[in-house]
PDB file of N, CA and C in Angstrom:
ATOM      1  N   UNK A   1       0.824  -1.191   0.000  1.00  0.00           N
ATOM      2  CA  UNK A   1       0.000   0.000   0.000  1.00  0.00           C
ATOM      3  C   UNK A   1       0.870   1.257   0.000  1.00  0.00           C
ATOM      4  N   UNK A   2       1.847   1.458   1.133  1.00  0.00           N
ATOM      5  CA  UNK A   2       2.680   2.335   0.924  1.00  0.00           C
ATOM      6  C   UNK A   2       3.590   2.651  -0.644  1.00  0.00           C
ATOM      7  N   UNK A   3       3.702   1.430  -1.537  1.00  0.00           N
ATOM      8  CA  UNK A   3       4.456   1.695  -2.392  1.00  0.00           C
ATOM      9  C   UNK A   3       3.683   2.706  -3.185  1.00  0.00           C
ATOM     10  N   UNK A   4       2.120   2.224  -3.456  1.00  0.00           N
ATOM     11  CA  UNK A   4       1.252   2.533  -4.191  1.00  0.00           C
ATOM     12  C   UNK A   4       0.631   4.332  -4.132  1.00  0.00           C
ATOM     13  N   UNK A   5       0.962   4.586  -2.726  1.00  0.00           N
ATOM     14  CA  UNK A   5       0.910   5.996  -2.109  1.00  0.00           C
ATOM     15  C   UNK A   5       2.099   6.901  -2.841  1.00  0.00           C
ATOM     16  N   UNK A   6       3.361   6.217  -2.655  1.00  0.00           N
ATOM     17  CA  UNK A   6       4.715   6.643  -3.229  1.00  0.00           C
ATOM     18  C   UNK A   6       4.566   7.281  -4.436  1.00  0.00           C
ATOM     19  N   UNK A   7       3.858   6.199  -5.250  1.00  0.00           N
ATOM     20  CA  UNK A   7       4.053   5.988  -6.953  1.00  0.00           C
ATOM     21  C   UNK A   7       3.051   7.386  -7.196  1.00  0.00           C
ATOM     22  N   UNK A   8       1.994   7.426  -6.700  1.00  0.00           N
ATOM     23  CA  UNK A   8       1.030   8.386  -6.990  1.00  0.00           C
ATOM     24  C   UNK A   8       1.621   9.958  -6.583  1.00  0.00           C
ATOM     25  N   UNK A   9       2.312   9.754  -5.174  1.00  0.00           N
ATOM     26  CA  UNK A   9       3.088  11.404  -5.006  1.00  0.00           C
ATOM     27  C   UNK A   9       3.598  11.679  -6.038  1.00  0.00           C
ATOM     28  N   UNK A  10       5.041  10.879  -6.184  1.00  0.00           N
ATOM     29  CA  UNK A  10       5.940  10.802  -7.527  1.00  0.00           C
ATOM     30  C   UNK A  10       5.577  11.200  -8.580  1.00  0.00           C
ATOM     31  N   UNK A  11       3.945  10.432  -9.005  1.00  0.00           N
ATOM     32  CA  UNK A  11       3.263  10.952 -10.521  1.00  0.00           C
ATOM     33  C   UNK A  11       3.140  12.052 -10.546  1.00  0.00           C
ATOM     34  N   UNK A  12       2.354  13.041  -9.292  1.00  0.00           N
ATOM     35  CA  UNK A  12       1.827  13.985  -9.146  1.00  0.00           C
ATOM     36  C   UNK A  12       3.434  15.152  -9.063  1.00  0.00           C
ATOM     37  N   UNK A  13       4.044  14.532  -8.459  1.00  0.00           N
ATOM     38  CA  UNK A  13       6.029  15.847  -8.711  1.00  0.00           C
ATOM     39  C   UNK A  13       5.964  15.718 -10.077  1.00  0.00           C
ATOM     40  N   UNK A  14       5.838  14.288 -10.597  1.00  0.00           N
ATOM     41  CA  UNK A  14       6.453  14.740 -11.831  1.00  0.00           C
ATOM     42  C   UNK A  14       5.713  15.831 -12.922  1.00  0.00           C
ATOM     43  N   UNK A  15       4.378  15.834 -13.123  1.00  0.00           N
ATOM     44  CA  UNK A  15       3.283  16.414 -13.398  1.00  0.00           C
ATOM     45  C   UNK A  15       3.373  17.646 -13.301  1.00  0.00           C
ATOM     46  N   UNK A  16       3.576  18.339 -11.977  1.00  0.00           N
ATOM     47  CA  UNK A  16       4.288  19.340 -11.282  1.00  0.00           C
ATOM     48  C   UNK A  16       5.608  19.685 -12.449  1.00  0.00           C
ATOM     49  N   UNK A  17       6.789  18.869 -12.054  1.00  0.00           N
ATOM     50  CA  UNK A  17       7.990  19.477 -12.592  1.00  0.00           C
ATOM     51  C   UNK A  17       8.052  19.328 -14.331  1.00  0.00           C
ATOM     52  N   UNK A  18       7.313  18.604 -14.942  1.00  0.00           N
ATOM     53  CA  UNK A  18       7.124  18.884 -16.160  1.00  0.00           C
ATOM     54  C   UNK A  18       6.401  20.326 -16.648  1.00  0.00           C
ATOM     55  N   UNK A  19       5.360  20.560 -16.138  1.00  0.00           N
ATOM     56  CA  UNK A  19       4.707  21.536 -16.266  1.00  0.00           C
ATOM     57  C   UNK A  19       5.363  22.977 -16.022  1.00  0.00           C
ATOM     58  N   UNK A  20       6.183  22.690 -15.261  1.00  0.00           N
ATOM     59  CA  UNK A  20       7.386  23.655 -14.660  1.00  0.00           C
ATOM     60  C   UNK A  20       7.900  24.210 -15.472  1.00  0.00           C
ATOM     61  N   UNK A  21       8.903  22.818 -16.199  1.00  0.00           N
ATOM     62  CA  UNK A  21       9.847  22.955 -17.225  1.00  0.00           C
ATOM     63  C   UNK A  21       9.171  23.183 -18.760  1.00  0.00           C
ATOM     64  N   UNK A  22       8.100  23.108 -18.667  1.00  0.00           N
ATOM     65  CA  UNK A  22       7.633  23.309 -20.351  1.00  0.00           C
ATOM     66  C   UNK A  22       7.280  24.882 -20.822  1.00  0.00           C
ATOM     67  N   UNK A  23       7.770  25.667 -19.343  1.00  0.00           N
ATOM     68  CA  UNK A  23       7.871  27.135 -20.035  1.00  0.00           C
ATOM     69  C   UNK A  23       9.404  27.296 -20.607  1.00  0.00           C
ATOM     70  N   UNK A  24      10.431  26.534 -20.640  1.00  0.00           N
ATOM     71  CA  UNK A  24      11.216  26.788 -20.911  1.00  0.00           C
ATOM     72  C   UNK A  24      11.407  25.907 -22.191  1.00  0.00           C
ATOM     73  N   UNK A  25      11.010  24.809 -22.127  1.00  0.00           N
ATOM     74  CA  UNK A  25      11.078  23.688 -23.167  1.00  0.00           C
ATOM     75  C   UNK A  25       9.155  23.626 -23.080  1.00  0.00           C
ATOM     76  N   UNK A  26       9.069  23.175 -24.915  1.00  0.00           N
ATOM     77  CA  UNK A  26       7.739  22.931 -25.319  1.00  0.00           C
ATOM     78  C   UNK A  26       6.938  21.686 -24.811  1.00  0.00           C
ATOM     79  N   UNK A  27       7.029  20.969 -23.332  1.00  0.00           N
ATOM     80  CA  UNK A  27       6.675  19.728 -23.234  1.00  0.00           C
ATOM     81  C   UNK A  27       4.859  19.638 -23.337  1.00  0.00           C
ATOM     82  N   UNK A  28       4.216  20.590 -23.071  1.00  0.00           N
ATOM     83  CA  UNK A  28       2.727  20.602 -22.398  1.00  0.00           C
ATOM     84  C   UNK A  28       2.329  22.025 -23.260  1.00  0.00           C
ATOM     85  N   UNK A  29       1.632  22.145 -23.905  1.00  0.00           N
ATOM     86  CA  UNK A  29       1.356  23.216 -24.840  1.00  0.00           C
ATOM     87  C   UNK A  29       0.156  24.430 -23.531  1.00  0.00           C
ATOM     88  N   UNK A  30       0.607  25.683 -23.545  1.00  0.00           N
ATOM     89  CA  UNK A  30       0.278  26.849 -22.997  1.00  0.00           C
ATOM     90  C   UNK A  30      -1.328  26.691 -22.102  1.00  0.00           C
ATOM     91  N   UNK A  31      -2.036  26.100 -22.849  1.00  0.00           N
ATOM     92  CA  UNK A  31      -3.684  26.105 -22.173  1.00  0.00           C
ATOM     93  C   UNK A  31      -3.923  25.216 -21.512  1.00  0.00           C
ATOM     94  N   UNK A  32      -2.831  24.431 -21.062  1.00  0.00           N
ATOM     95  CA  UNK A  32      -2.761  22.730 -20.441  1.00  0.00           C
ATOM     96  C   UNK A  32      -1.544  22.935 -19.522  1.00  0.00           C
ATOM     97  N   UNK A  33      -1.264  24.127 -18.919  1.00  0.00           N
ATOM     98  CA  UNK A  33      -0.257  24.098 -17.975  1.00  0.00           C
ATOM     99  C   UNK A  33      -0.778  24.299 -16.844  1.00  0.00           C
ATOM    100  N   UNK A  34      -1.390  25.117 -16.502  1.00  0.00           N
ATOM    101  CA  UNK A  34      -2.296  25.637 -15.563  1.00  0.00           C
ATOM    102  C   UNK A  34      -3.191  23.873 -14.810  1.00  0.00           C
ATOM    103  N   UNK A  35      -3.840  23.390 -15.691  1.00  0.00           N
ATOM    104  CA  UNK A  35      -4.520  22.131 -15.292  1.00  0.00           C
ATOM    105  C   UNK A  35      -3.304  21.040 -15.013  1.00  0.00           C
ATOM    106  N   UNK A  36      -2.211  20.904 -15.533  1.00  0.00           N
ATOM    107  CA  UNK A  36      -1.294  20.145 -14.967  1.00  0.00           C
ATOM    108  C   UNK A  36      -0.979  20.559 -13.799  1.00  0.00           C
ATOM    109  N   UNK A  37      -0.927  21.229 -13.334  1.00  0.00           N
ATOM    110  CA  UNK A  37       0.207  22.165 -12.191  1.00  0.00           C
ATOM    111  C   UNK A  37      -1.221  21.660 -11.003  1.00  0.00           C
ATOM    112  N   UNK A  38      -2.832  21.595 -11.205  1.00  0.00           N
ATOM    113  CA  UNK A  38      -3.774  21.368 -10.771  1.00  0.00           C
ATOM    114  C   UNK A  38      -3.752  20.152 -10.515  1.00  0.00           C
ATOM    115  N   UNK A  39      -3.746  19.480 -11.580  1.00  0.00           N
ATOM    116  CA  UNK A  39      -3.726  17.909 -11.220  1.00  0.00           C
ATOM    117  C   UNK A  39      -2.391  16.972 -10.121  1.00  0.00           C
ATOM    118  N   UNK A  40      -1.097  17.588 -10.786  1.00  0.00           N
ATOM    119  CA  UNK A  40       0.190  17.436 -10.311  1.00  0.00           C
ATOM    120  C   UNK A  40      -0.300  17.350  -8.591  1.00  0.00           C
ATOM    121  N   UNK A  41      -0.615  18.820  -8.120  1.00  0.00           N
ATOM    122  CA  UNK A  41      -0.329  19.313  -6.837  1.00  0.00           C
ATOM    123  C   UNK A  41      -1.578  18.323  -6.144  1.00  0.00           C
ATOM    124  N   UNK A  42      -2.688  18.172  -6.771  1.00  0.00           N
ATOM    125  CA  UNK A  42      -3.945  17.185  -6.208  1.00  0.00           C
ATOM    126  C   UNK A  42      -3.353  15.897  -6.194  1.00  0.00           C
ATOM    127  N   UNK A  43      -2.455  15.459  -6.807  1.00  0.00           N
ATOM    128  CA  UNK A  43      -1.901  14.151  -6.662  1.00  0.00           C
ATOM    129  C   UNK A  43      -0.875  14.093  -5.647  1.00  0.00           C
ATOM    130  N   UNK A  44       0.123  14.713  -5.397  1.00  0.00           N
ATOM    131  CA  UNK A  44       0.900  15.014  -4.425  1.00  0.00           C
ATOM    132  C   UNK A  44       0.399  14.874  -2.893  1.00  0.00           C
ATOM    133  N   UNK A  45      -0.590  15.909  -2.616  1.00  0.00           N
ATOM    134  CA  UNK A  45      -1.544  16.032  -1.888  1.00  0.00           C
ATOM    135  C   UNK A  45      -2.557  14.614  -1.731  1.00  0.00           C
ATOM    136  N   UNK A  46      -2.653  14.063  -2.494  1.00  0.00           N
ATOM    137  CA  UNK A  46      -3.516  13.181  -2.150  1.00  0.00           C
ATOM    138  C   UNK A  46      -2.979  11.712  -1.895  1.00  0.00           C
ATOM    139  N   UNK A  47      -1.907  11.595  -1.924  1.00  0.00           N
ATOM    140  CA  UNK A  47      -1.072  10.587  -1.833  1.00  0.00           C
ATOM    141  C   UNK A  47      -0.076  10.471  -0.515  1.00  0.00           C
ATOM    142  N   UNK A  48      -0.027  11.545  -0.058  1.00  0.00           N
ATOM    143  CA  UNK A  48       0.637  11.895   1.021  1.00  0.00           C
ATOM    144  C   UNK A  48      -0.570  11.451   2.218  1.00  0.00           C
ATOM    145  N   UNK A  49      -1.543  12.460   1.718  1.00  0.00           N
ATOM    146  CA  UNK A  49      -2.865  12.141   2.795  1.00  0.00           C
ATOM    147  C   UNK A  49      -3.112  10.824   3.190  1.00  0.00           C
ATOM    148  N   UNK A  50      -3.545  10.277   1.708  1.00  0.00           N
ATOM    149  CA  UNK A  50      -3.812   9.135   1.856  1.00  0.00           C
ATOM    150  C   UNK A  50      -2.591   7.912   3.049  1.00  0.00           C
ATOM    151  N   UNK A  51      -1.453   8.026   2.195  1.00  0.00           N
ATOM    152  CA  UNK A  51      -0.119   7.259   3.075  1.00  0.00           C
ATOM    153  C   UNK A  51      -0.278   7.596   4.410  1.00  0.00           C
ATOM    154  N   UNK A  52      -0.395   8.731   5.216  1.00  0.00           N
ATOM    155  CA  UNK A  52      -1.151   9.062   6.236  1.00  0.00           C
ATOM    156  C   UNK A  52      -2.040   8.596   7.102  1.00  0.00           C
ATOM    157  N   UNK A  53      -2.816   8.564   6.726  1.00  0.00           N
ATOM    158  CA  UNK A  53      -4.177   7.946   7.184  1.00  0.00           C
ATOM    159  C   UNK A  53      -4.028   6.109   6.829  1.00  0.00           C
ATOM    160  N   UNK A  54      -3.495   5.500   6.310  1.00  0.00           N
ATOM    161  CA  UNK A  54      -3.096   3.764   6.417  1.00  0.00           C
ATOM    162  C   UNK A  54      -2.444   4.026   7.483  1.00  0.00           C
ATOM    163  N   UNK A  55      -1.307   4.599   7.215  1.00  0.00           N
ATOM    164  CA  UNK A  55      -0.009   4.455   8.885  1.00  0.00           C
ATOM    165  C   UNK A  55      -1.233   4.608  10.109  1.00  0.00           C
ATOM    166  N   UNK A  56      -1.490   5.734  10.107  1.00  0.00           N
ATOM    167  CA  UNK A  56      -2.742   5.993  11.691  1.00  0.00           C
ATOM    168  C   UNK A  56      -3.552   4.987  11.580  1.00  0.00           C
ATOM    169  N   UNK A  57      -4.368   4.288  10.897  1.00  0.00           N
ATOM    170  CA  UNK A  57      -5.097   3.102  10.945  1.00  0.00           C
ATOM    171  C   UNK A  57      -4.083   1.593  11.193  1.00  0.00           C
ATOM    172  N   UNK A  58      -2.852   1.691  10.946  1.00  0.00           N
ATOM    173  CA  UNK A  58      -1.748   0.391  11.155  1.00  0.00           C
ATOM    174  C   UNK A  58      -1.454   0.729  12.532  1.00  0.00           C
ATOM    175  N   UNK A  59      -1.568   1.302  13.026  1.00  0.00           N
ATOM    176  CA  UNK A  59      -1.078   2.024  14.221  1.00  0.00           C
ATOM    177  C   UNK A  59      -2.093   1.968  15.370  1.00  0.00           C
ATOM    178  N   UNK A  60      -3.508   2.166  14.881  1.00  0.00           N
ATOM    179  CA  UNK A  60      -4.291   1.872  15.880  1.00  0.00           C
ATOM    180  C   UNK A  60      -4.689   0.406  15.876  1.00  0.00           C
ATOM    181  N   UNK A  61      -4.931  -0.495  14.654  1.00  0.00           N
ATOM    182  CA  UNK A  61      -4.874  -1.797  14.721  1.00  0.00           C
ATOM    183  C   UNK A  61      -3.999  -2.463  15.583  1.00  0.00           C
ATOM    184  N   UNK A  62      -2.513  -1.771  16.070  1.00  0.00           N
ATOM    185  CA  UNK A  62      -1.690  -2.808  16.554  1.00  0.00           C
ATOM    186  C   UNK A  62      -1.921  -2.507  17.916  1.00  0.00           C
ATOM    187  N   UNK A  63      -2.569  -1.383  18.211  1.00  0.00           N
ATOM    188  CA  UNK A  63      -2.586  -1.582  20.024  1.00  0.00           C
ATOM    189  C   UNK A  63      -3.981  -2.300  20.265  1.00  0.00           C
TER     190      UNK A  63
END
């Protein structure tokens, strides 16, 4: 489960740092940067949360 939390932050940086870099390089064309940088940061965010909230639930299972 934790890996699966990982993979999704990761997607969401990379999403992030592409979107970053495509003002400098053409990766993500101008009207689709804004919604990456949206999606990126909601994935980040939601993957973290999520990894979060398993640990506090593994945690109260073991006492």
């Amino acid at each position: 489960m934790h890996k699966l939390t990982g993979y999704i932050a990761f997607a969401g940086l990379a999403i992030v740092l592409m979107s970053i870099l495509s003002r400098f390089i053409d990766l993500v064309p101008i009207r689709y940067r804004t919604t990456a940088l949206i999606v990126g940061f909601t994935l980040m965010f939601l993957g973290t949360l999520w990894r979060v909230v398993t640990e506090m639930n593994a945690k109260e299972k073991e006492e």
